[in-house]
PDB file of N, CA and C in Angstrom:
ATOM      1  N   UNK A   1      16.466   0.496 -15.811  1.00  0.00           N
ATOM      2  CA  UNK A   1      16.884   1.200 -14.610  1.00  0.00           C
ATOM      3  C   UNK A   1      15.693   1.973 -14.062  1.00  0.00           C
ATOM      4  N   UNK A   2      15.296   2.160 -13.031  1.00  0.00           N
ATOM      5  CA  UNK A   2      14.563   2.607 -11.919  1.00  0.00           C
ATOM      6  C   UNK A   2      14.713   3.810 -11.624  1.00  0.00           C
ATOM      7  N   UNK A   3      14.035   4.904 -11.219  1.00  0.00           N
ATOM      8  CA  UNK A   3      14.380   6.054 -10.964  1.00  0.00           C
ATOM      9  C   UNK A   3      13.635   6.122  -9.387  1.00  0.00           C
ATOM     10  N   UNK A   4      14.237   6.310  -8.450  1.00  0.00           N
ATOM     11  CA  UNK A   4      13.747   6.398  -6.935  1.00  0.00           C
ATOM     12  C   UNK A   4      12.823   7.338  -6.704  1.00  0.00           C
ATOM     13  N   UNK A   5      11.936   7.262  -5.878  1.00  0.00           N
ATOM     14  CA  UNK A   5      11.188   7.792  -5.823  1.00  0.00           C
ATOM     15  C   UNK A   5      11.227   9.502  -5.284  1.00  0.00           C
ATOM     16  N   UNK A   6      10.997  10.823  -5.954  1.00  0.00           N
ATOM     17  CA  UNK A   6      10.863  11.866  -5.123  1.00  0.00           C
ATOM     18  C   UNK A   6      10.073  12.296  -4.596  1.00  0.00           C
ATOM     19  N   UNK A   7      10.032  12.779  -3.526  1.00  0.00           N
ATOM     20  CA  UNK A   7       9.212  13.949  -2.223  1.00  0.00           C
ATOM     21  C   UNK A   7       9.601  14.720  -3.085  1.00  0.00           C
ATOM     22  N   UNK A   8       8.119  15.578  -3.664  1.00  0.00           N
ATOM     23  CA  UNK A   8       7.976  17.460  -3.874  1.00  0.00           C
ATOM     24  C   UNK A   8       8.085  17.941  -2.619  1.00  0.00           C
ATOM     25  N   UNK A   9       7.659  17.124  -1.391  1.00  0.00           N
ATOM     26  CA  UNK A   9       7.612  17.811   0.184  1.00  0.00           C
ATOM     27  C   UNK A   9       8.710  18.392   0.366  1.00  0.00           C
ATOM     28  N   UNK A  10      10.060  17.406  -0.052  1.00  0.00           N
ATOM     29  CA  UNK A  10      11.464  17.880   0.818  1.00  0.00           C
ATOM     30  C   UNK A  10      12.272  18.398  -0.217  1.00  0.00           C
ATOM     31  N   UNK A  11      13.460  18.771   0.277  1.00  0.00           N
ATOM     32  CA  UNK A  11      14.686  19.467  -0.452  1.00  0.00           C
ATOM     33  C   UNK A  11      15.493  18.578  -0.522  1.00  0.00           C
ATOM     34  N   UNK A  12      15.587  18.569  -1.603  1.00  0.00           N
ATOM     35  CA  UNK A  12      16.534  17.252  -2.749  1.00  0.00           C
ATOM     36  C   UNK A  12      18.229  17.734  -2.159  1.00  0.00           C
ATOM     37  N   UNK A  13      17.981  18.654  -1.477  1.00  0.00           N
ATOM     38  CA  UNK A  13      19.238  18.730  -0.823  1.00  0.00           C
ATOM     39  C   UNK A  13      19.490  18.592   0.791  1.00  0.00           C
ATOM     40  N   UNK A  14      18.672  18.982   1.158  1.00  0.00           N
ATOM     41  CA  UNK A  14      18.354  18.397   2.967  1.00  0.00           C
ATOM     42  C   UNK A  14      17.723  17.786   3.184  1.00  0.00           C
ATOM     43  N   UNK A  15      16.705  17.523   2.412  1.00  0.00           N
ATOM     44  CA  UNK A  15      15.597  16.582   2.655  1.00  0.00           C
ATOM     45  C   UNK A  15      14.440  17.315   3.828  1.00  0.00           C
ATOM     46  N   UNK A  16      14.632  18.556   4.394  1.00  0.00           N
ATOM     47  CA  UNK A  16      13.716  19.011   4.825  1.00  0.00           C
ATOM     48  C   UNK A  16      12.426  19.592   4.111  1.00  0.00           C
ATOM     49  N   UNK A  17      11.208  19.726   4.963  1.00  0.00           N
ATOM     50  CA  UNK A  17      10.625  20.147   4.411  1.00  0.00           C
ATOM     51  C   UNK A  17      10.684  21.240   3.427  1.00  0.00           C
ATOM     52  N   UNK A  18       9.992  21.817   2.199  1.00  0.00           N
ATOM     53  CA  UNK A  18      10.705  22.301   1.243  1.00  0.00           C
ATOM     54  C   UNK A  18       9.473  23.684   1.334  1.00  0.00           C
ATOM     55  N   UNK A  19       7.828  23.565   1.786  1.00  0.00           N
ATOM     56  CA  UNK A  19       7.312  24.610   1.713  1.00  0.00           C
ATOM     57  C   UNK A  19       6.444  25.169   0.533  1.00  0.00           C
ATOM     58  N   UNK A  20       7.032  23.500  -0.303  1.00  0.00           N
ATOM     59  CA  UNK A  20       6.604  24.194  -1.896  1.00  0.00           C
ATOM     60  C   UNK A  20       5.098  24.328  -2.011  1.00  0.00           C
ATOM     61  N   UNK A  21       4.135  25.329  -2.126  1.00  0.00           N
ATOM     62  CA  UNK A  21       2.566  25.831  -2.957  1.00  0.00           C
ATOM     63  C   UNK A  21       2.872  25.131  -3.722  1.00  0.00           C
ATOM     64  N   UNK A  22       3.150  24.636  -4.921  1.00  0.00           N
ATOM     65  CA  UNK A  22       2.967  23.697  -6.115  1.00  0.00           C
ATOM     66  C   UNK A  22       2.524  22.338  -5.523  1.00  0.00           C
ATOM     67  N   UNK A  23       3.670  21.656  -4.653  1.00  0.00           N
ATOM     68  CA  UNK A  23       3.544  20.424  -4.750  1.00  0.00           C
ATOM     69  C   UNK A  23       2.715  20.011  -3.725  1.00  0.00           C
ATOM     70  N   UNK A  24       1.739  20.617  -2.993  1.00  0.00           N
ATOM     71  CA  UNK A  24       1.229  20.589  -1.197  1.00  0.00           C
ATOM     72  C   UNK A  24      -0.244  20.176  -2.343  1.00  0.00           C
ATOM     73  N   UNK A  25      -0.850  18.988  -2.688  1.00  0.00           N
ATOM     74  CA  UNK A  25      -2.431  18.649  -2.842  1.00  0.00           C
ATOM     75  C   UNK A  25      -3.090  19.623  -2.619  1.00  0.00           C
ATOM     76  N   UNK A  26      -4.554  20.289  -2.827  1.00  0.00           N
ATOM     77  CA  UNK A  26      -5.105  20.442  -2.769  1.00  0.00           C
ATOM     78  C   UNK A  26      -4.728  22.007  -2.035  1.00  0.00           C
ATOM     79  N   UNK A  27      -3.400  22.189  -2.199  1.00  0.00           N
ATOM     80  CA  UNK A  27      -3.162  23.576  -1.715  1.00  0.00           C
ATOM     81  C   UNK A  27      -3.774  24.936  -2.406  1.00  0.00           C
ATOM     82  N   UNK A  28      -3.702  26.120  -2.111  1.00  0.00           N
ATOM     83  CA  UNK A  28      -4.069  27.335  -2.503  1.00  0.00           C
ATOM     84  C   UNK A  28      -2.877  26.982  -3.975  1.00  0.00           C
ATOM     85  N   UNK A  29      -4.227  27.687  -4.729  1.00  0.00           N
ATOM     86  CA  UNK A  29      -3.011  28.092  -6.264  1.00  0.00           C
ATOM     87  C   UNK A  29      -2.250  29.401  -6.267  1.00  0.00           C
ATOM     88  N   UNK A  30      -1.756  29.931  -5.181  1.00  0.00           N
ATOM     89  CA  UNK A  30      -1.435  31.525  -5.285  1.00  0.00           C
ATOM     90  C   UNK A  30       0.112  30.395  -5.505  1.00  0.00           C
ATOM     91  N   UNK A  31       1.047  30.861  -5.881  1.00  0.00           N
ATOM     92  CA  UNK A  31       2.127  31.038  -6.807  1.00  0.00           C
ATOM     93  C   UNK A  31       3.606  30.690  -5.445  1.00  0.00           C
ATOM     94  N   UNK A  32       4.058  29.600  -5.721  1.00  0.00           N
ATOM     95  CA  UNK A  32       4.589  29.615  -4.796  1.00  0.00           C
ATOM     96  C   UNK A  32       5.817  30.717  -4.568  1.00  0.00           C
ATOM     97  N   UNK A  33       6.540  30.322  -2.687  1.00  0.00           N
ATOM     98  CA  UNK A  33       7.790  31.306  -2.976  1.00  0.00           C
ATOM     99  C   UNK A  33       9.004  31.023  -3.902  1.00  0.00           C
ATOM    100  N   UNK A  34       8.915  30.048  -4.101  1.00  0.00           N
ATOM    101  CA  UNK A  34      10.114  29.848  -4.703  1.00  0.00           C
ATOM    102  C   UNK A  34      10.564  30.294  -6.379  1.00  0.00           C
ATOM    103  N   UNK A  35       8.960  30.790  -6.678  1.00  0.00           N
ATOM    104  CA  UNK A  35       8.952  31.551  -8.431  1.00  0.00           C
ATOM    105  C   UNK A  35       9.440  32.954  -7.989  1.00  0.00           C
ATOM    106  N   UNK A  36       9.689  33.258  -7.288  1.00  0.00           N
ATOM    107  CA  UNK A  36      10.255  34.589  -6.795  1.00  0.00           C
ATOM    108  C   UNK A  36      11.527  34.526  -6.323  1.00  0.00           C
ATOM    109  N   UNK A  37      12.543  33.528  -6.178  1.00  0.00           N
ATOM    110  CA  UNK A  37      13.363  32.937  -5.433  1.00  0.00           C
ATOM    111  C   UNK A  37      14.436  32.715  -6.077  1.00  0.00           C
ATOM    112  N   UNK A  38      15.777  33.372  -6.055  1.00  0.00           N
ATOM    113  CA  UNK A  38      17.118  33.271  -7.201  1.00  0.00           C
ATOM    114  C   UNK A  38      17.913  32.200  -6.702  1.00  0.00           C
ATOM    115  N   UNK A  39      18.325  31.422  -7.502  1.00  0.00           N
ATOM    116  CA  UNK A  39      19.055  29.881  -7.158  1.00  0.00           C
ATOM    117  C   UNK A  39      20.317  29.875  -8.026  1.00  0.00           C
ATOM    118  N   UNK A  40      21.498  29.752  -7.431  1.00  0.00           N
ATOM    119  CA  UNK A  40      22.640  30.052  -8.023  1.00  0.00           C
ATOM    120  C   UNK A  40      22.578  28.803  -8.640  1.00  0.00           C
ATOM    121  N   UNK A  41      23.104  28.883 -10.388  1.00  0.00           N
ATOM    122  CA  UNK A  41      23.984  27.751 -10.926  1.00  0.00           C
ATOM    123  C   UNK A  41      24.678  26.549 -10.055  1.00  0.00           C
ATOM    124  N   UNK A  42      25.567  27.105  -9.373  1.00  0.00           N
ATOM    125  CA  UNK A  42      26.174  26.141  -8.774  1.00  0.00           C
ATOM    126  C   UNK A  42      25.234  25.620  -7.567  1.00  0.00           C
ATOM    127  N   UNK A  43      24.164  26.082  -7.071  1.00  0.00           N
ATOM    128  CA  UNK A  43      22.938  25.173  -6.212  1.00  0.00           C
ATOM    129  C   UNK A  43      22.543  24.278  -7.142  1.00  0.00           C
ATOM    130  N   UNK A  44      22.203  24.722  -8.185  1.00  0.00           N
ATOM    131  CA  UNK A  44      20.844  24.038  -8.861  1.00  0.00           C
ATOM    132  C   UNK A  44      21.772  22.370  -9.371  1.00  0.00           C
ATOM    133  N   UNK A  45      23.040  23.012  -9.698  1.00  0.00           N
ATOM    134  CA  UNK A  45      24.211  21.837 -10.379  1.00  0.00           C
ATOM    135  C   UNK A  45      23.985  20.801  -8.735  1.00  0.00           C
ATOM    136  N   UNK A  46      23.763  20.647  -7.543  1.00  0.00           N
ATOM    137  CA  UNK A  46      24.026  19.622  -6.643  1.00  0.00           C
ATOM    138  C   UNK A  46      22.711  19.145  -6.614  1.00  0.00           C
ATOM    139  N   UNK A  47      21.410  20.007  -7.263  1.00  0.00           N
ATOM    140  CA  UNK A  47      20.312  18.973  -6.967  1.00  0.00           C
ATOM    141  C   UNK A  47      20.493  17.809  -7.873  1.00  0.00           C
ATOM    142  N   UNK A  48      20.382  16.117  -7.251  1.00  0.00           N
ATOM    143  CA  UNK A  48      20.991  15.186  -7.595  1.00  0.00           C
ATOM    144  C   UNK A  48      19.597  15.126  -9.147  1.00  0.00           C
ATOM    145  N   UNK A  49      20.421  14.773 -10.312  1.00  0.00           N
ATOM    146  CA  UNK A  49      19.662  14.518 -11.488  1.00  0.00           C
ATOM    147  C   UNK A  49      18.201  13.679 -11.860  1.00  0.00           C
ATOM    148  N   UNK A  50      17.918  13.050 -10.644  1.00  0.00           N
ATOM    149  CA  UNK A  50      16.309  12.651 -10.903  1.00  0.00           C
ATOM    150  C   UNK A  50      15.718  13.366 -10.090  1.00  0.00           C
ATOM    151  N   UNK A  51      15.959  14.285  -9.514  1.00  0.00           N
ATOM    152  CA  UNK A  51      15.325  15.274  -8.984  1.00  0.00           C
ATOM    153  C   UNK A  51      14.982  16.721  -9.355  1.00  0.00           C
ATOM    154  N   UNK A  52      16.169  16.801 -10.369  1.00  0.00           N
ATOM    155  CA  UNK A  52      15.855  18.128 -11.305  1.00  0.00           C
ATOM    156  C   UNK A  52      14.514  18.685 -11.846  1.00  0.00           C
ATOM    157  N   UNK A  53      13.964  19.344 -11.435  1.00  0.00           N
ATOM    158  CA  UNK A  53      12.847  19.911 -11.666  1.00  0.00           C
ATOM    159  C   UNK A  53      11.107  18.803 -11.727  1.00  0.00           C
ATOM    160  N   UNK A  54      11.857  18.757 -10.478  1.00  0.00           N
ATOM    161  CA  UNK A  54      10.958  17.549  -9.962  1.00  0.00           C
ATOM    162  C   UNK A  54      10.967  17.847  -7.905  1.00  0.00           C
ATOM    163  N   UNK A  55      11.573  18.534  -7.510  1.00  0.00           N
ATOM    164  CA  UNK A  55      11.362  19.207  -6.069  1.00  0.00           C
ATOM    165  C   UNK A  55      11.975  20.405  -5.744  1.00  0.00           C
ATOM    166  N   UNK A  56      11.431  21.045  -4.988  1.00  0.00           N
ATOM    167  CA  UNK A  56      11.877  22.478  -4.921  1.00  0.00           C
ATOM    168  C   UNK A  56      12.838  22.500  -3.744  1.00  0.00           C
ATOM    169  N   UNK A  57      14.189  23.363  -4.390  1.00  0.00           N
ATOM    170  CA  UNK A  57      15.155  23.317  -2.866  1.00  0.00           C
ATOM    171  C   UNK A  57      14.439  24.106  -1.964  1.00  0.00           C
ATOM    172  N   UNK A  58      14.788  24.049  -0.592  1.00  0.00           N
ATOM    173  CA  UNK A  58      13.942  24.820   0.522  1.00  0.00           C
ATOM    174  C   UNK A  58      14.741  26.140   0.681  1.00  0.00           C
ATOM    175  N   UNK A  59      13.832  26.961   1.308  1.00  0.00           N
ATOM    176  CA  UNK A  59      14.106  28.508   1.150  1.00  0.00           C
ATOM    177  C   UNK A  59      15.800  28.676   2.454  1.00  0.00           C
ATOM    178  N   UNK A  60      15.868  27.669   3.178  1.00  0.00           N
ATOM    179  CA  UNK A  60      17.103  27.597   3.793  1.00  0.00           C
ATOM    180  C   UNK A  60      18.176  27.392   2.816  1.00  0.00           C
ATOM    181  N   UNK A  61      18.192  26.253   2.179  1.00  0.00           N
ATOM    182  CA  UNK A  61      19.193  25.912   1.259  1.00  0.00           C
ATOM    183  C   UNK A  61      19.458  27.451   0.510  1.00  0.00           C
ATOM    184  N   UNK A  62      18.468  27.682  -0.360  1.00  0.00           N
ATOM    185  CA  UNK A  62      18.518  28.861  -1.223  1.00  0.00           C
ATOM    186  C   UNK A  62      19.433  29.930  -0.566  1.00  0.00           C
ATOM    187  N   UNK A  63      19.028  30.451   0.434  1.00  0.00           N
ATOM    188  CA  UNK A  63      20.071  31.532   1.140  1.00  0.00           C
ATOM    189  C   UNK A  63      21.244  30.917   1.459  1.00  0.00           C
ATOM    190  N   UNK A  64      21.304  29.564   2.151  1.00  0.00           N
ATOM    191  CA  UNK A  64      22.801  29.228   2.798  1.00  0.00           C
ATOM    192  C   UNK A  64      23.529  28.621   1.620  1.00  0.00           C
ATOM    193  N   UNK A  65      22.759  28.485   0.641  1.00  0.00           N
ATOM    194  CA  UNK A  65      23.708  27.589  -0.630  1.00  0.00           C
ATOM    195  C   UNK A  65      23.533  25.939  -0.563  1.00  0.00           C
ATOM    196  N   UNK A  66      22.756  25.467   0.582  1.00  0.00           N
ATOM    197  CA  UNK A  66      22.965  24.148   0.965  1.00  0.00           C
ATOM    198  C   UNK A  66      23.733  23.577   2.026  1.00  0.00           C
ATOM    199  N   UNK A  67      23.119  21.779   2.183  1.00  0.00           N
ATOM    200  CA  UNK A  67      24.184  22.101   3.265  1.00  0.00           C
ATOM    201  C   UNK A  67      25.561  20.973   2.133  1.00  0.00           C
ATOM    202  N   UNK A  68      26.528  21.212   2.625  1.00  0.00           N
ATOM    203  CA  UNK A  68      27.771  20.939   1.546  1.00  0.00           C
ATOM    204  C   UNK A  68      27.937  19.175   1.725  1.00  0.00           C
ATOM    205  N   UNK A  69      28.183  19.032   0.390  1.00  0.00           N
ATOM    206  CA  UNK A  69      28.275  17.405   0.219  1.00  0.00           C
ATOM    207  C   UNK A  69      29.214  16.566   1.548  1.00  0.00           C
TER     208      UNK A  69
END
């Protein structure tokens, strides 16, 4: 079985851009926002499982919760 490919760019939940300092090449190493950034259980439970700690939800999702299945 195959695992599809992920964007660090987007949000494994909107697919918008996500903003992440980690995953941006050749970006500044200052620390991204999202290590500062509280993500409820029940967010982190809809990022789909080959994506788990493999793209960062975007700082929209984080406040609105996502957008709903």
């Amino acid at each position: 079985m195959t695992t599809p490919d992920v964007d660090p760019d987007r949000c494994p939940l909107c697919g918008q851009a996500n903003a992440c300092a980690m995953a941006t090449p050749g970006g500044d190493e200052s620390p991204c926002w999202c290590t500062q950034a509280s993500f409820s259980p029940e967010l982190l439970e809809r990022v789909p499982a080959e994506q788990r700690g493999r793209a960062c939800i975007c700082s929209r999702c984080a406040q609105q919760g996502g957008p709903m299945p």
